[in-house]
Every structure is written in structure tokens, then in C-alpha cells.
Protein backbone atom coordinates (compact mmCIF):
# COMPACT_ATOMS: atom_id res chain seq x y z
CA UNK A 1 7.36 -4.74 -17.58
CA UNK A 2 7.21 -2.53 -14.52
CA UNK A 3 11.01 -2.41 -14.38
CA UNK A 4 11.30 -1.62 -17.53
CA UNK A 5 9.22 1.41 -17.33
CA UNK A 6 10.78 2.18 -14.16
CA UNK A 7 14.10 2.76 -16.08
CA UNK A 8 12.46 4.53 -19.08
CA UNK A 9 10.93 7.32 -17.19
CA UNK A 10 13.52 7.35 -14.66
CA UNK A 11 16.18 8.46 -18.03
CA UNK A 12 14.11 11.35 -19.24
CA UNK A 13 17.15 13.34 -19.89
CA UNK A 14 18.93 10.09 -21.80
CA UNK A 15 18.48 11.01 -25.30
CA UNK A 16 18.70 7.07 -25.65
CA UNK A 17 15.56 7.07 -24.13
CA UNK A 18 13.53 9.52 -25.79
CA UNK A 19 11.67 7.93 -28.85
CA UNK A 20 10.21 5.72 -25.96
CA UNK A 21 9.30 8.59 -23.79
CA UNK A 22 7.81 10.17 -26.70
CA UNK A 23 5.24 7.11 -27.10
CA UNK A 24 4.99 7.36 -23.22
CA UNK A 25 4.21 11.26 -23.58
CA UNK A 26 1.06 10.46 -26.24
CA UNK A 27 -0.24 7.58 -23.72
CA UNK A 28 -0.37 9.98 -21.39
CA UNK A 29 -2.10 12.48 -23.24
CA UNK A 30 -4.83 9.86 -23.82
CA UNK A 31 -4.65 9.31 -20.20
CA UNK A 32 -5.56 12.73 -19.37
CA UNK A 33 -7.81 12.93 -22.24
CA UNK A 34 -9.75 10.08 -20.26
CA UNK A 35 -9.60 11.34 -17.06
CA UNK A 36 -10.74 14.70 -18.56
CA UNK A 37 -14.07 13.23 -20.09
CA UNK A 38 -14.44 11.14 -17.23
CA UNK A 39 -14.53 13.92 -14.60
CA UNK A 40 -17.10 15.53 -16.80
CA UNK A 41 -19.52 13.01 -16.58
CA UNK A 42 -22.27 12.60 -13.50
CA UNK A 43 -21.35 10.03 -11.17
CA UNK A 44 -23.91 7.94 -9.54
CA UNK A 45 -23.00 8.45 -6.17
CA UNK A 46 -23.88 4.82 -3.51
CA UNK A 47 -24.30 6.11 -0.14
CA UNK A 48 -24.15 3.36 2.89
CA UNK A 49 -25.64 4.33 6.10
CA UNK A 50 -22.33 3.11 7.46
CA UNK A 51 -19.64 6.21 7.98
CA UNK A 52 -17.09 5.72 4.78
CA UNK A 53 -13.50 6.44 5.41
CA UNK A 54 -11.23 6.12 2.24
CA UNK A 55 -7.60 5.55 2.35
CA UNK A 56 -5.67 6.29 -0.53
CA UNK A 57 -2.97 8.14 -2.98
CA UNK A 58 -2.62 9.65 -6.84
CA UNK A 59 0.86 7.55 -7.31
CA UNK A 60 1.22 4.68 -8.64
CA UNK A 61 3.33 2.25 -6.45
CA UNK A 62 3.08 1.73 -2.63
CA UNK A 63 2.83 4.46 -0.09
CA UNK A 64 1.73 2.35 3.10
CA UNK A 65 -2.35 2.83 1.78
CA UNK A 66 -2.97 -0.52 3.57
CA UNK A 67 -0.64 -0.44 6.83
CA UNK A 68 -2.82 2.75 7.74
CA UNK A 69 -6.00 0.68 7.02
CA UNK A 70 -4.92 -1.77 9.66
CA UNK A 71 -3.49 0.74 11.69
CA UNK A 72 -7.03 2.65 12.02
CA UNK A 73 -8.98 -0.73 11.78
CA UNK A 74 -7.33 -1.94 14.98
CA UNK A 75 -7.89 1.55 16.74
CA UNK A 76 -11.52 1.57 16.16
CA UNK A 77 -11.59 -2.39 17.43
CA UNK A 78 -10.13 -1.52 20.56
CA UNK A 79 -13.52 0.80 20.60
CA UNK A 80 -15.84 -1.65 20.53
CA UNK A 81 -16.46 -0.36 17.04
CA UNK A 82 -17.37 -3.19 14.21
CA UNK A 83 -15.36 -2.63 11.40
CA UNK A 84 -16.01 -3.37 8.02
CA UNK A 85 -13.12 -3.43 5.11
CA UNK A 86 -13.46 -2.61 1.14
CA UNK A 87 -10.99 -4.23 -0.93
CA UNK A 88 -10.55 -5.30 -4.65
CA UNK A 89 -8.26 -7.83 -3.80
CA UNK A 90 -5.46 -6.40 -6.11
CA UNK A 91 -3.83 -9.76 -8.07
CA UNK A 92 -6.41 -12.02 -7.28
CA UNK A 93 -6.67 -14.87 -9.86
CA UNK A 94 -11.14 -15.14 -8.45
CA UNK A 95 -13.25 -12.63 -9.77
CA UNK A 96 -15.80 -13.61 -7.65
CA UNK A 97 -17.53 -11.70 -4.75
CA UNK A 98 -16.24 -12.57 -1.54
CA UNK A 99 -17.23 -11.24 1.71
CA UNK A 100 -16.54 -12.37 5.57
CA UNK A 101 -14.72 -12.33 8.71
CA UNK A 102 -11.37 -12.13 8.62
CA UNK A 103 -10.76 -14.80 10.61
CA UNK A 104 -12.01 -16.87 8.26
CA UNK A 105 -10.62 -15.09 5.40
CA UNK A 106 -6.83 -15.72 6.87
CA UNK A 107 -7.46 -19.05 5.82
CA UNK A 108 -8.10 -18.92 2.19
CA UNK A 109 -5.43 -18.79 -0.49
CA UNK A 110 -4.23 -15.16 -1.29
CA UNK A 111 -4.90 -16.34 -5.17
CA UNK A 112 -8.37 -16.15 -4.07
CA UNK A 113 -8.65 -12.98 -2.23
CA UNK A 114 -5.51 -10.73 -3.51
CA UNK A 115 -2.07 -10.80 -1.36
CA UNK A 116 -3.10 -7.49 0.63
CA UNK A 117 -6.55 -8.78 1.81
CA UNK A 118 -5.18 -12.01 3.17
CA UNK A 119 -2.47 -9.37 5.16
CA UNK A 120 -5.09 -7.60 6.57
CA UNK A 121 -7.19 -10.20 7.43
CA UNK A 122 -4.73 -12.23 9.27
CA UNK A 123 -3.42 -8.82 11.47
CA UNK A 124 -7.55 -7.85 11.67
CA UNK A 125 -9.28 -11.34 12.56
CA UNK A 126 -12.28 -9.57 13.86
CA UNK A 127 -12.91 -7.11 10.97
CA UNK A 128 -15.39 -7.87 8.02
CA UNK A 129 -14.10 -8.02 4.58
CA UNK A 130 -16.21 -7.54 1.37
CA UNK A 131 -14.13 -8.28 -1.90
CA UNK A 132 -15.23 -7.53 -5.41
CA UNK A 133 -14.60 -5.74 -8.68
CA UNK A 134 -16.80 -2.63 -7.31
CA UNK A 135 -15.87 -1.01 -4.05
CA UNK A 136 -19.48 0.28 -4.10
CA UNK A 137 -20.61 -2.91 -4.00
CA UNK A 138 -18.69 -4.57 -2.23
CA UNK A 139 -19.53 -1.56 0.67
CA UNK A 140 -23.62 -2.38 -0.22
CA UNK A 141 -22.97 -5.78 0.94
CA UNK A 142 -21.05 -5.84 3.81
CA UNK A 143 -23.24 -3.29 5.63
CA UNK A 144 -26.84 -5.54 5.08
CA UNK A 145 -24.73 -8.46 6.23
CA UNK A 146 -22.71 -6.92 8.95
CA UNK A 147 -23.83 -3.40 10.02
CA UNK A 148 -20.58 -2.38 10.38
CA UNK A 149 -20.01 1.50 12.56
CA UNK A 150 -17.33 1.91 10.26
CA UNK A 151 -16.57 1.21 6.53
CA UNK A 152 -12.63 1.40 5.35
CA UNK A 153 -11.67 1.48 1.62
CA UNK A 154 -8.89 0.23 0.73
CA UNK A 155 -7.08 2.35 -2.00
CA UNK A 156 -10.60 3.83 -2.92
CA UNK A 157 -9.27 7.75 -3.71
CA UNK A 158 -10.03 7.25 -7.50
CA UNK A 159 -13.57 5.34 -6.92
CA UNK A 160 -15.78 7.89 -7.04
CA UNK A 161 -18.80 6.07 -7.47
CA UNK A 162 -19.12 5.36 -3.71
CA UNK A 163 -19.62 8.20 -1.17
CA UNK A 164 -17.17 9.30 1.29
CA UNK A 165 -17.41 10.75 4.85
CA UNK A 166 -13.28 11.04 5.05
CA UNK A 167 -10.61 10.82 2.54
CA UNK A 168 -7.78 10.44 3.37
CA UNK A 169 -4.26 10.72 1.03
CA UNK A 170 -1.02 9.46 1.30
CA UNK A 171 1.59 10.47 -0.31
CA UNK A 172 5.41 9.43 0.12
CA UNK A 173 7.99 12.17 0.02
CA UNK A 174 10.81 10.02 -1.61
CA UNK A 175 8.36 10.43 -4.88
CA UNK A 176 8.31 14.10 -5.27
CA UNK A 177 5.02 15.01 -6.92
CA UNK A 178 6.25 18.60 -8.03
CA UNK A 179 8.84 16.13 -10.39
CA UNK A 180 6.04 13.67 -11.52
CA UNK A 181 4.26 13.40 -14.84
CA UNK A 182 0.73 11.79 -15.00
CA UNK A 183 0.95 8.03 -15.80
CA UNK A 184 2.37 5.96 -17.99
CA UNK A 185 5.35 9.05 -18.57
CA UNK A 186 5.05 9.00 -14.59
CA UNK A 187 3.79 7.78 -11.13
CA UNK A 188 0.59 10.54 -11.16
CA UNK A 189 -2.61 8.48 -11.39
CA UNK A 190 -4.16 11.99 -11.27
CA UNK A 191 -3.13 15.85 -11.78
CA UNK A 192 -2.06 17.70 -8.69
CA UNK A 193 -5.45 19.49 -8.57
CA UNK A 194 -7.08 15.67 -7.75
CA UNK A 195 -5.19 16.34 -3.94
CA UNK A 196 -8.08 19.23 -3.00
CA UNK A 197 -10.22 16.25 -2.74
CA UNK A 198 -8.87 15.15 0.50
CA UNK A 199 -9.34 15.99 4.07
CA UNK A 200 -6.41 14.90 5.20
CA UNK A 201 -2.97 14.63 3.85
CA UNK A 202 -0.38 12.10 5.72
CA UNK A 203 3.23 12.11 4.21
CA UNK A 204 4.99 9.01 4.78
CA UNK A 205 9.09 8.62 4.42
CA UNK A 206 9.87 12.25 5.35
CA UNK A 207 13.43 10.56 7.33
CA UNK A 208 14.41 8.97 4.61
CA UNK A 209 14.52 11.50 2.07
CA UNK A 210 16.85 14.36 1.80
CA UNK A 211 14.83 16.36 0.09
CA UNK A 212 11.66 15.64 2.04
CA UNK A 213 11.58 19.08 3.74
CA UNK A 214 11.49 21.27 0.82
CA UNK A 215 8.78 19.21 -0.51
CA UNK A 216 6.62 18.72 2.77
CA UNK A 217 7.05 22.45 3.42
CA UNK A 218 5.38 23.26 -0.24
CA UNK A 219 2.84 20.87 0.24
CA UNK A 220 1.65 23.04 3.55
CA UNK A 221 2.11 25.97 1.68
CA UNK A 222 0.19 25.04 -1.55
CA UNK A 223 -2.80 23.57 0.08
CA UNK A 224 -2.96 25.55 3.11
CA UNK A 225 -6.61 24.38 4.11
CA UNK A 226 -5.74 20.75 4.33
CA UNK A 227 -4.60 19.05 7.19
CA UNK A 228 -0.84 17.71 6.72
CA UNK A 229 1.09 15.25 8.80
CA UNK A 230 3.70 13.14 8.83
CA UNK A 231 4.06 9.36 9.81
CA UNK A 232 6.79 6.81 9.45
CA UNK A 233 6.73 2.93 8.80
CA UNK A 234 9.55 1.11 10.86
CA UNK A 235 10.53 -2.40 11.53
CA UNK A 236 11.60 -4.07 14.86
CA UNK A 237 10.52 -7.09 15.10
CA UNK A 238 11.14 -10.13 12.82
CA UNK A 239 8.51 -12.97 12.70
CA UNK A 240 9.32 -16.45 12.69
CA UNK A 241 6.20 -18.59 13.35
CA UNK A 242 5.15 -18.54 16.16
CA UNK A 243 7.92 -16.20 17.31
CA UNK A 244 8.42 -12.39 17.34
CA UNK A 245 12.16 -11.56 17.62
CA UNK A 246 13.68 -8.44 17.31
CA UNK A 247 15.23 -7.04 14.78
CA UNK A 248 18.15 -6.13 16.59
CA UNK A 249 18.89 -10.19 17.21
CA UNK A 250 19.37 -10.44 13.19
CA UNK A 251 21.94 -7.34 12.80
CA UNK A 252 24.75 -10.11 12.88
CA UNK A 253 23.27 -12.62 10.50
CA UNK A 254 23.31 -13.32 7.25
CA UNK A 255 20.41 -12.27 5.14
CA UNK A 256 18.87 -12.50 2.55
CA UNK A 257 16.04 -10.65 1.45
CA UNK A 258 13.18 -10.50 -1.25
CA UNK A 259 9.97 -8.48 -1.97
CA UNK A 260 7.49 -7.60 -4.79
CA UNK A 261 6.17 -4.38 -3.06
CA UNK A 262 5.94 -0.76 -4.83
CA UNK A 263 8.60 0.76 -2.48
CA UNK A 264 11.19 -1.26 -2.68
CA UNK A 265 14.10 1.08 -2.74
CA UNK A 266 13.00 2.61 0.31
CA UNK A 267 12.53 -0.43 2.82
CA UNK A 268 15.99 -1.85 1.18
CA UNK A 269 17.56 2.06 2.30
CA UNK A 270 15.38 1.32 5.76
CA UNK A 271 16.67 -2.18 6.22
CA UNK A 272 20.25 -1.45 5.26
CA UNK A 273 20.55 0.26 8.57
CA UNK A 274 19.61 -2.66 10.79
CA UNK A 275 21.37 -5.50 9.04
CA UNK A 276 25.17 -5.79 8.36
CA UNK A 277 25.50 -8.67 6.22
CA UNK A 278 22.63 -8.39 3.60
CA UNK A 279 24.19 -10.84 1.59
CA UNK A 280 21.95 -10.56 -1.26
CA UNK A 281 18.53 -8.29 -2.79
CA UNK A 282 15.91 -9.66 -5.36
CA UNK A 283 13.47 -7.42 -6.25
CA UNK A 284 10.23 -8.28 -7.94
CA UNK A 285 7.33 -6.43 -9.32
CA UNK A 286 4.45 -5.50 -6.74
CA UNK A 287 2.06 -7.82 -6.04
CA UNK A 288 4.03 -10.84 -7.58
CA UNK A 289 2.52 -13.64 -8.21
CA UNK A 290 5.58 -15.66 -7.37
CA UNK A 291 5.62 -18.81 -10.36
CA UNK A 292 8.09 -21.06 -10.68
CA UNK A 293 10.55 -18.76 -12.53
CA UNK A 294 10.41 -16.17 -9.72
CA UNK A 295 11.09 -19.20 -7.07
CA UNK A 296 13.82 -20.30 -9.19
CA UNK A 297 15.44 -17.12 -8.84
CA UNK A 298 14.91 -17.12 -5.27
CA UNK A 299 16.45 -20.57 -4.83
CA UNK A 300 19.65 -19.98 -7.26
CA UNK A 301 20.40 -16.74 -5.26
CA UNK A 302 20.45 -18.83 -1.89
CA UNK A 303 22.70 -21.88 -3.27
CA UNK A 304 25.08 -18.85 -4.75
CA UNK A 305 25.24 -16.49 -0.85
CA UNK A 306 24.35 -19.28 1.74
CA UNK A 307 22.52 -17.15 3.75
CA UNK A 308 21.50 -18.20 7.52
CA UNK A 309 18.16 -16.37 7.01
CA UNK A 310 15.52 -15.51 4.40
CA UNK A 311 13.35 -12.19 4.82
CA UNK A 312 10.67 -10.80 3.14
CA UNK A 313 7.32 -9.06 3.97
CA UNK A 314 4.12 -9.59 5.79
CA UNK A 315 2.74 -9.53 1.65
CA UNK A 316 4.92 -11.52 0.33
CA UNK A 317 5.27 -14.10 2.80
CA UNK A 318 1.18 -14.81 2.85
CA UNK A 319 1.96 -16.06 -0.57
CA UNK A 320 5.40 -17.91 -0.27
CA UNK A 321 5.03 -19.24 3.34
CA UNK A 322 4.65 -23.50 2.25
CA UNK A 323 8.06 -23.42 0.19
CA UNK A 324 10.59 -25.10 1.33
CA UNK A 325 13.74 -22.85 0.38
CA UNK A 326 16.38 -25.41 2.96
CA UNK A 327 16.61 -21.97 5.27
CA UNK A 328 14.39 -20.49 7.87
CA UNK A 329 12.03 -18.00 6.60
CA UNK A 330 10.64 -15.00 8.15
CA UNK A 331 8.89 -11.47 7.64
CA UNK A 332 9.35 -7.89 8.78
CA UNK A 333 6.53 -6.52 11.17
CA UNK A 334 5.67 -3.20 9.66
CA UNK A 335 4.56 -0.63 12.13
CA UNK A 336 3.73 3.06 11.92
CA UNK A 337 4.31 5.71 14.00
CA UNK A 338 2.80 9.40 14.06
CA UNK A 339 5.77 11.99 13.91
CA UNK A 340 3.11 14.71 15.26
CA UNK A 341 -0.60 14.71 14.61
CA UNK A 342 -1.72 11.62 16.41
CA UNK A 343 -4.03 12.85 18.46
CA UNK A 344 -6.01 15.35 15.97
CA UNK A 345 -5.95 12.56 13.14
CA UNK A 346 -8.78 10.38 15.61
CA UNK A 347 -10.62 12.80 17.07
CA UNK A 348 -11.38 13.78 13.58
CA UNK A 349 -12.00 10.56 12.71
CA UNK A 350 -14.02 9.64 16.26
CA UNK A 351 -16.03 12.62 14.86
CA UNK A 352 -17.15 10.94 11.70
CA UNK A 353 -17.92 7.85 12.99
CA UNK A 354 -19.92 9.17 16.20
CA UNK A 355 -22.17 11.40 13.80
């Protein structure tokens, strides 16, 4: 379903298309009839004592919401500082609460606690997870069990039920939001006007887009009295359990990769420059729950290319790992890296959480 609305609204001047993009168009007008009424309403703020700092975006599909999460979780560890994570646990087949270290959450099965969570958990072993249905909850509980100094939400822009000291917004150049309708006829969860919410804007995927200029340079210029900067997610390692090899020692080999992440197009673009002989691609839809169909697929495509290695992501591969495919499989290390801004993005952040 998500590639085929994908194509739809990517054809909207196909006049093929346009009895389906008319259907879209009234969805979205409900939409924004919704969000309308919604915004309207009194919200019943939960305030923690616990400084809240909320990562998130008003697209939908991936802009690196949880990378950043990690990245700032692990700055504040090397603090001293006890961190405590909000997460709904995105594709999760449990709708029960779950909350603990993530040490011990590594070990449960991402059907349990959502593909992202069991990520972050096993890259944030010390951190404290809480897991439910309400992110103001789930924030409730994991202060009175853990006292956390610092509470991170996890894609928590739209929650507005639960108060917060910092928001923070991502949004990724290569999806122009000047081009973008509101959802389902586009990617915007919310109107434009949703981004004077935040105090801090980072745009991620500036290199990779042509256009990214022009569009980075009206984004300064339209909100003026937010903070904008610019970061970029990069691969260079390749892990193999237990080994980290460079990514530079696979630009000879024959690969083949798969992922079910919402920016696909741009880590195949980002990987394309690193490896040679990509034998063969297969995207799936984010968060995929990877059935037997979907590891059908997988295992046709490697009888039909022979490849010498199978890669895929740090999400994917939480949930894929115990297959046997016949072919060593690996996953990309995703770091991030601040093109300027580095320094005033924690202090202001040190300055929340040392109120």
C-alpha cells in the first residue's frame, strides 16, 4: 500500500492519475478538517519533573528522528546524566506497557517492543525505556521508576498531550516541504505553520540533494527566529557480529542489499557511492514486518545474483538477524555528523537539562 501511494502522489501531473488524487485531495480535506478541530480543543497538558526533550518531524517517512535520539542519548551518558527514552514502539505486534533498561530490553523480540526500540536499546544499554500507546504515560512511568535527568521522545512532535522543555524538528531536504501537500495527497503530517512550534530546526540530507540550498536558504529566511542547522547521516563501517569492518573493505564485493526504512531512495543514492557491484535492491515498506513472503523475496533475489554479501540496516537486521539466507549477513553503522552547529545545539540543550 505505501508504494502504491508513493506512485500516486508522486504522478500528480499524470492525468492517469487524477480520479485517484481527487479521492486523495477529499481525504485530505478531512485530514485537515481533523487537525483543525483538534487544535481547537484544550489539551490536558502531563508535566514530569524530568526535563522533556522531543525529537521529531511533520513528514511522513524517515528523517533520522531516532539516530538523533541515540546520538543525544549517548552524549548526555557520557555526562553522568540518567537517561530515560519515550517510545511507542512503532510495529509492535504487544500492546502492552513495557518499561526497562535497555540492556535488558536488547534481549526481547522486536515483535514485542517495535523494530526502532530494540535499535536503540541495543546502541543505549544503559538508558531506560518506557513503551506504551501514550507517550505521556509512558514518560509518568519511567520517571517514578527511574528518576531519569533527562526524558527523550521519540517522534513525539504531534503528541501534544505531554509537556515539552525542547522540541526539536527534523526535516530532510530531499522532501521539499514548499512542494508537499498535507497527508494522504502528501508527506505533511501537519501545515507549514505546525514548524513555529519548534526550537530548533536540524535539516538532514542537504549533500545529497541538488536542490537542498534553495530550500535550506528559505527555510532561514521564513522562520528567521528559529535556530537552523544542518547534519548528515553517513556510513563507514559495516557490522558483522562481532566485527566492525569498514566500509571501504566491501567497495569490491558483491552486494546485495535490502531495507524497509522511510528513506530508502536516499541511503540507496548514499550507498551507491561506496559499493561498485550492488548486484541487486529490494525495497520494502518501513517498518516491515518481514513474513514469509517478504523472506521469499529476499531468498529468490540471492539464488538469481549470487551475491558474496547481504546488507541491510541496524532496523532491519534486529528483526532478520536468525535467518539463515546461505550468505553472510551484515548491517550499515549509521552515524551523524554536525555540518556546523555542534557546539550551540548542547549547550542549549545542557541548558535545559541543568535548569
Amino acid at each position: 500500500m505505501e508504494k502504491i501511494w508513493l506512485t500516486i502522489i508522486g504522478h500528480k501531473r499524470n492525468p492517469l492519475y487524477w480520479p485517484l488524487l481527487l479521492v486523495l485531495w477529499l481525504l485530505s480535506l478531512c485530514y485537515r478538517c481533523g487537525l483543525y478541530w483538534s487544535n481547537l480543543g484544550r489539551w490536558k497538558t502531563v508535566k514530569v519533573g524530568a526535563p522533556v526533550i522531543s525529537v521529531g518531524n511533520i513528514t511522513i517517512g524517515g528523517s533520522g528522528k531516532t539516530p538523533l535520539v541515540i546520538e543525544i542519548a549517548r552524549y548526555f551518558g557520557m555526562k553522568n546524566k540518567k537517561v530515560g527514552i519515550v517510545s511507542l514502539g512503532y510495529g509492535r505486534r504487544s500492546n502492552s506497557k513495557i518499561i526497562g533498561l535497555g540492556a535488558e530490553l536488547s534481549q526481547k523480540d522486536s515483535a514485542e517492543i517495535g523494530d526502532e526500540v530494540k535499535m536503540m536499546a541495543e546502541c543505549l544499554p544503559d538508558a531506560y525505556f518506557a513503551i506504551s500507546a501514550s507517550k505521556s504515560l509512558s514518560a509518568l512511568a519511567v520517571e517514578r521508576k527511574y528518576q531519569p535527568d533527562i526524558i527523550l521522545v521519540d517522534d513525539g512532535y504531534q503528541h501534544r498531550c505531554l509537556h515539552r522543555d525542547y522540541n526539536i524538528l527534523l526535516i530532510d531536504s530531499s522532501c521539499d516541504l514548499r512542494r508537499q501537500s498535507l497527508f494522504p495527497l502528501g508527506r505533511l503530517r501537519e501545515p507549514l505553520g505546525a514548524i513555529k512550534r519548534t526550537d530548533r530546526i536540524i535539516v538532514t540530507n542537504s549533500s545529497s540533494s541538488s536542490r537542498a540550498d534553495d530550500f535550506i536558504i528559505w527555510l532561514k529566511e521564513r522562520y528567521a527566529d528559529k535556530k537552523v542547522i544542518e547534519v548528515e547521516f553517513y556510513n563507514d563501517e559495516i557490522i558483522m557480529k562481532p566485527e566492525r569492518i569498514s566500509i571501504k573493505d566491501f567497495a569490491g564485493r558483491r552486494i546485495y542489499f535490502f531495507a524497509g526504512v522511510g528513506n530508502f531512495i536516499s541511503l540507496r543514492n548514499n550507498l551507491e557511492k561506496y559499493f561498485s557491484k550492488i548486484v541487486a535492491w529490494r525495497q520494502f515498506e518501513d517498518h516491515c514486518s518481514y513474513c514469509p513472503h517478504h523472506i521469499s523475496q529476499i531468498k529468490n533475489d540471492i539464488r538469481q545474483h549470487q551475491p558474496e554479501y547481504i546488507v541491510t540496516t541496524h532496523k532491519d537486521y534486529v528483526k532478520i538477524r536468525d535467518l539463515d539466507f546461505g550468505r553472510p549477513i551484515c548491517y550499515l553503522d549509521l552515524k551523524l555528523r554536525f555540518d556546523s552547529g555542534e557546539k550551540s545545539f548542547y549547550e542549549d540543550l545542557e541548558i535545559i537539562v541543568n535548569r
